[in-house]
C-alpha atoms as a PDB file:
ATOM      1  CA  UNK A   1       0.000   0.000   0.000  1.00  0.00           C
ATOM      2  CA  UNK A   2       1.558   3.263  -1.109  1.00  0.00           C
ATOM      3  CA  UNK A   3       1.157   5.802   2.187  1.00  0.00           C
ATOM      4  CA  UNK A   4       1.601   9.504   1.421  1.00  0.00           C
ATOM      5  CA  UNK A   5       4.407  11.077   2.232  1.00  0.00           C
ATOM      6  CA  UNK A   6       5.529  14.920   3.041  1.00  0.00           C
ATOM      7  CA  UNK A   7       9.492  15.127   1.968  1.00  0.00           C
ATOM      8  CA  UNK A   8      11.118  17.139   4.329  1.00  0.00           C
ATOM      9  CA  UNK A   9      15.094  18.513   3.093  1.00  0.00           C
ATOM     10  CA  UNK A  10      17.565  21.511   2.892  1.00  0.00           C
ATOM     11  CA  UNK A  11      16.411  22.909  -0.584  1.00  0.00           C
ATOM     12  CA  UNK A  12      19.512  24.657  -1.694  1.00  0.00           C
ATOM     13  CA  UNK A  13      21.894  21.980  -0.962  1.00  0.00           C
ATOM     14  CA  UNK A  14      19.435  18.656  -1.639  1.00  0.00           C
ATOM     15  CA  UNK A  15      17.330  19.473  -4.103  1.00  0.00           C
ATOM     16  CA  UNK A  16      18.532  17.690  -6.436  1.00  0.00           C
ATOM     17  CA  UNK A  17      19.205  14.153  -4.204  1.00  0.00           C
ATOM     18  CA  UNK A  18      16.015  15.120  -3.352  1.00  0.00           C
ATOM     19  CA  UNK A  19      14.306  14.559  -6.397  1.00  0.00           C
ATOM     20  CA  UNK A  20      16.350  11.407  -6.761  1.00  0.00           C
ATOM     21  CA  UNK A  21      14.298   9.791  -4.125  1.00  0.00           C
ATOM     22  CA  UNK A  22      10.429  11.084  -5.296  1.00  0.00           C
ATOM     23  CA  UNK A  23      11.059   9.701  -8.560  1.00  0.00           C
ATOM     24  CA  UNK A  24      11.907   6.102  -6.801  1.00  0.00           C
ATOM     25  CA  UNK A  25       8.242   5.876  -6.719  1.00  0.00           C
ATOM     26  CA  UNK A  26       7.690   3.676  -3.856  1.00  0.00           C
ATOM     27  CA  UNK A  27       5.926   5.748  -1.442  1.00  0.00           C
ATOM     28  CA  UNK A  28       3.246   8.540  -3.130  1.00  0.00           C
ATOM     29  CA  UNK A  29       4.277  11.932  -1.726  1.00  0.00           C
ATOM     30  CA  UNK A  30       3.535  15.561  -2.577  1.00  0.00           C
ATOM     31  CA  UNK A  31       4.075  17.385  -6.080  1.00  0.00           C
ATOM     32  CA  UNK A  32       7.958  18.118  -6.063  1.00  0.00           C
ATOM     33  CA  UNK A  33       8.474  22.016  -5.443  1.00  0.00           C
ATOM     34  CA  UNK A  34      10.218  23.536  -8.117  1.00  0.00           C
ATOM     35  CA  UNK A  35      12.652  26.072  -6.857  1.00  0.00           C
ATOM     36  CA  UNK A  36      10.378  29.466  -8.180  1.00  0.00           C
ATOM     37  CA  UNK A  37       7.738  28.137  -5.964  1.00  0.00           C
ATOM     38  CA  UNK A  38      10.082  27.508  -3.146  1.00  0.00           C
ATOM     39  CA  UNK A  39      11.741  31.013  -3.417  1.00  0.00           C
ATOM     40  CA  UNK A  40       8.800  32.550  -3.398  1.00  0.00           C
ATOM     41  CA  UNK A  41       6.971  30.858  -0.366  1.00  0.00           C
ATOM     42  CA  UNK A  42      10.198  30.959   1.130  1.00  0.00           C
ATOM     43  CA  UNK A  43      10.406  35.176   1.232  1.00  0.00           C
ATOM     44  CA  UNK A  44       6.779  34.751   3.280  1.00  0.00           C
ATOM     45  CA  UNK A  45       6.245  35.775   6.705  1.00  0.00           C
ATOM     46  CA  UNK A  46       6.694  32.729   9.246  1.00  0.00           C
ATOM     47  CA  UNK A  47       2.802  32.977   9.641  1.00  0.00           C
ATOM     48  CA  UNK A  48       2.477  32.214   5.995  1.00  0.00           C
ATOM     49  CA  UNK A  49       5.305  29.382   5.716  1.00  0.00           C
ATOM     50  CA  UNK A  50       4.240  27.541   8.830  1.00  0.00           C
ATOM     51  CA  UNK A  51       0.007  27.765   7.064  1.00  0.00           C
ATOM     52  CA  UNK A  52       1.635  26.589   3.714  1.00  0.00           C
ATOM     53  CA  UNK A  53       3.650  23.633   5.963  1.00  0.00           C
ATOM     54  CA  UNK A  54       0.645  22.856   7.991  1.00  0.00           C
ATOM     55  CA  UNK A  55      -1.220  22.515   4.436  1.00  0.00           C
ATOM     56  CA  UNK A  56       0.922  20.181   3.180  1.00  0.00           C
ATOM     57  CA  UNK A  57       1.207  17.739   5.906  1.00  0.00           C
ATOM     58  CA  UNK A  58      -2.634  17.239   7.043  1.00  0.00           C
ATOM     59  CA  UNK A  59      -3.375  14.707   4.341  1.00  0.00           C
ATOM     60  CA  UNK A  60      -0.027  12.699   4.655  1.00  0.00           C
ATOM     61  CA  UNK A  61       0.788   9.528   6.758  1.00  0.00           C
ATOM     62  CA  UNK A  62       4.121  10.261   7.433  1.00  0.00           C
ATOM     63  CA  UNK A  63       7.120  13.060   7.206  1.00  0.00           C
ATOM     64  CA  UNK A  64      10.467  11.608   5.556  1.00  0.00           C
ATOM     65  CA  UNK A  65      13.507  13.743   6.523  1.00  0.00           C
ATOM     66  CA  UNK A  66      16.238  13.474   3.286  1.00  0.00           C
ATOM     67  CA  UNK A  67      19.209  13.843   5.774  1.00  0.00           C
ATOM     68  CA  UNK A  68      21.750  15.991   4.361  1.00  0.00           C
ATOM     69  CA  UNK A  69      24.765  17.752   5.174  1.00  0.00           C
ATOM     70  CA  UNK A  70      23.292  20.744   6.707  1.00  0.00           C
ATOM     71  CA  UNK A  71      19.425  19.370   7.065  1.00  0.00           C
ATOM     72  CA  UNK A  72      19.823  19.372  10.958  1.00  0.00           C
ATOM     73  CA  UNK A  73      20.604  23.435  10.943  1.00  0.00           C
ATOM     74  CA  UNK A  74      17.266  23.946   8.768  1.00  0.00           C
ATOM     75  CA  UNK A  75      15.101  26.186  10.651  1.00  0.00           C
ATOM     76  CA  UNK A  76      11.574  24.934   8.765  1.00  0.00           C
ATOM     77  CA  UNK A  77      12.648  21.278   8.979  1.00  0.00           C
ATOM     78  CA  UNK A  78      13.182  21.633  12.254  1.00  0.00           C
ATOM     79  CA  UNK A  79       9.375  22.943  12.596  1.00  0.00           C
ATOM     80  CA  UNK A  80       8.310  20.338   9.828  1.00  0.00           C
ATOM     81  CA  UNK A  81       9.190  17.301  12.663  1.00  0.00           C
ATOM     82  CA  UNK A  82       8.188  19.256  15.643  1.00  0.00           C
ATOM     83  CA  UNK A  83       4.565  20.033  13.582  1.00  0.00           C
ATOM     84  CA  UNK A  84       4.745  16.493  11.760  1.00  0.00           C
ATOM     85  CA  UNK A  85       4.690  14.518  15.508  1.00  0.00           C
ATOM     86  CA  UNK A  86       2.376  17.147  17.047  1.00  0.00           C
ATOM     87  CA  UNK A  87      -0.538  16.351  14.082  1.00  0.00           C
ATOM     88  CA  UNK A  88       0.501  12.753  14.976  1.00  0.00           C
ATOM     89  CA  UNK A  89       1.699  11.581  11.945  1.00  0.00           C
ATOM     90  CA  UNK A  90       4.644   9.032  11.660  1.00  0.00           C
ATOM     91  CA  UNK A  91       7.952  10.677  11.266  1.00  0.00           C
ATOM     92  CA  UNK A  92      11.462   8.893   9.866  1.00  0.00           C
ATOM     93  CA  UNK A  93      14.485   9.775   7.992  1.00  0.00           C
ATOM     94  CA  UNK A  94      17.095   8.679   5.248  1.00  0.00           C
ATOM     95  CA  UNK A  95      20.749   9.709   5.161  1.00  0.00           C
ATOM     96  CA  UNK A  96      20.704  11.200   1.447  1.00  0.00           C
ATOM     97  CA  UNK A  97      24.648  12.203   1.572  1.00  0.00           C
ATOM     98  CA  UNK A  98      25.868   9.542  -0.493  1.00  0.00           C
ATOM     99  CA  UNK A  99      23.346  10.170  -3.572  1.00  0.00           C
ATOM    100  CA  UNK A 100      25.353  12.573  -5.866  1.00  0.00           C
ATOM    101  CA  UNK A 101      23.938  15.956  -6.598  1.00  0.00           C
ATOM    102  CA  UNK A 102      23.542  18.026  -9.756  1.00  0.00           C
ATOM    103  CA  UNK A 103      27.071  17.571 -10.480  1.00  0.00           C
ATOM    104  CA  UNK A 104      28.407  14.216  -9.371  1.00  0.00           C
ATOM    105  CA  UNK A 105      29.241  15.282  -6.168  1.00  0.00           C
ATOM    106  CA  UNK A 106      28.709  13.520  -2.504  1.00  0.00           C
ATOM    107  CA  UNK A 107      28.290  15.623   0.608  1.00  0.00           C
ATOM    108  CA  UNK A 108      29.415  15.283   4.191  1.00  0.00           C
ATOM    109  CA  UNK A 109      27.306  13.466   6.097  1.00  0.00           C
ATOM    110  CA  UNK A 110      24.892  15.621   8.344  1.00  0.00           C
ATOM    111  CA  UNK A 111      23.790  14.932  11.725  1.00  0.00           C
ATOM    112  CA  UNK A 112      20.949  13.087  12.827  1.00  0.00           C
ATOM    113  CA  UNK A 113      18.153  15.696  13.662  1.00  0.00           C
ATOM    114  CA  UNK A 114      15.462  13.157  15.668  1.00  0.00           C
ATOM    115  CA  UNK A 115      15.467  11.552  18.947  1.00  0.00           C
ATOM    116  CA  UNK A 116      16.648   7.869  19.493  1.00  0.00           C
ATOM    117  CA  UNK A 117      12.933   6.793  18.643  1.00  0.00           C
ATOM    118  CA  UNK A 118      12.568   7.637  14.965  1.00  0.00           C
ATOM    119  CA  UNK A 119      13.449   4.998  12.314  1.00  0.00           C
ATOM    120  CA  UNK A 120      16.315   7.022  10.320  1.00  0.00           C
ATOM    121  CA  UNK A 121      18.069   4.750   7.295  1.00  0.00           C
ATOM    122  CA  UNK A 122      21.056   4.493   6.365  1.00  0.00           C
ATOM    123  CA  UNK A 123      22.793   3.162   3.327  1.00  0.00           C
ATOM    124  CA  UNK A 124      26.244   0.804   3.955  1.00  0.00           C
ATOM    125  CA  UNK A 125      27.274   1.262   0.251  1.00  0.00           C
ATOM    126  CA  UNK A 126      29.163   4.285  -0.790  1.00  0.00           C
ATOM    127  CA  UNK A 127      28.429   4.622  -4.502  1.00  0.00           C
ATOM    128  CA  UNK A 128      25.647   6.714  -5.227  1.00  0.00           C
ATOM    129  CA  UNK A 129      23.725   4.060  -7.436  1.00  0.00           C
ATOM    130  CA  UNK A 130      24.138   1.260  -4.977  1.00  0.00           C
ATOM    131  CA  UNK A 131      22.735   3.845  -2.369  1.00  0.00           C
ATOM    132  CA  UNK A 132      19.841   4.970  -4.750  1.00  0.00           C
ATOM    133  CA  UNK A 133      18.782   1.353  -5.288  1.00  0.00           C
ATOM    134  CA  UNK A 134      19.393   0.726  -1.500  1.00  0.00           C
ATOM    135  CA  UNK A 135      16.768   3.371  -0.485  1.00  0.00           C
ATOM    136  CA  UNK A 136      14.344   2.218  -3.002  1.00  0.00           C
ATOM    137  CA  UNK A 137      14.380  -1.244  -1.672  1.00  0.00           C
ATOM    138  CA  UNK A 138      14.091  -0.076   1.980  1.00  0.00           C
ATOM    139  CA  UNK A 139      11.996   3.142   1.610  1.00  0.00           C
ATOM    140  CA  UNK A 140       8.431   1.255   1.951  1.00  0.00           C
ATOM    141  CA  UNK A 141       9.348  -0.679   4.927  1.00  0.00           C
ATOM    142  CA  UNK A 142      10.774   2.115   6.602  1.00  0.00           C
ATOM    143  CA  UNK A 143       7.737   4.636   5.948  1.00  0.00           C
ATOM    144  CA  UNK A 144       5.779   1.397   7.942  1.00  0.00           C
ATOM    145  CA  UNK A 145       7.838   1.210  10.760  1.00  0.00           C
ATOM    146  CA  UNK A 146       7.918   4.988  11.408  1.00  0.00           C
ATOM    147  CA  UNK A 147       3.921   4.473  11.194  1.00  0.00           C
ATOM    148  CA  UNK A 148       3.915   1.339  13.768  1.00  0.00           C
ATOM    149  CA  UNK A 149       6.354   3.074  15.838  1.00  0.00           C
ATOM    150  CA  UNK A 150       3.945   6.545  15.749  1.00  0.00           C
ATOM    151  CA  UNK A 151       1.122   4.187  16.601  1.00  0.00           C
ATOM    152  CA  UNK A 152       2.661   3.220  19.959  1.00  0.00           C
ATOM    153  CA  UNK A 153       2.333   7.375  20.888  1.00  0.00           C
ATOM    154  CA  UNK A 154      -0.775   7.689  19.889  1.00  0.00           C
END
């Protein structure tokens, strides 16, 4: 059963792994953002990006974190989690460092942004396409744990 997802990630710097995992296809999430739409939501008040957040996450299942570099310093993913676990909805992340980006390129790794609690996956293989195919083997199963896990809070 495909659950919807919201996809919660550092736009400038993960766009682009970003879109690597929507098009996996395994889990049915929301219409990928294109950057015009971003930059102009993101120039908002707060008022109006925490509405246009709370919008997008009501009809979803669960929030999935793309774990980058610099995802943990993210102001509005940071409120994303907090808002995802507050409307109860399942909450989980994936390490996206290892995908390349636009140009090839790995990151650093970034730090883990939830508490010990929260399903967060993690590829062992260091090429990009072994991670890619990785993720879109595992993605399903860990969007259902996060919910089973949720479940236990609620």
């Amino acid at each position: 059963m495909a659950r919807k997802v919201f996809y919660s990630f550092h736009f400038d710097n993960d766009n682009w792994r970003a879109g690597q995992v929507r098009n996996i296809g395994a889990v049915e999430d929301d219409k990928p953002l294109n950057g015009n739409k971003w930059e102009e939501v993101k120039i908002k008040s707060d008022v109006i990006i925490k509405a246009w957040i709370d919008n997008n996450l009501k009809d979803k299942s669960c929030l999935v974190v793309l774990i980058g570099e610099k995802t943990s310093e993210r102001k509005w993913v940071g409120y994303e989690i907090k808002k995802a676990w507050e409307l109860g909805k399942a909450v989980c992340g994936i390490f996206v460092h290892k995908l390349e980006d636009v140009y090839g390129k790995q990151s650093t790794k970034g730090k883990n942004p939830f508490p010990s609690h929260i399903p967060v996956f993690e590829s062992d293989y260091s090429s990009s396409q072994y991670v890619y195919n990785d993720i879109k083997n595992n993605i399903s199963e860990l969007v259902e744990n996060a919910i089973k896990i949720r479940n236990q809070y609620n």
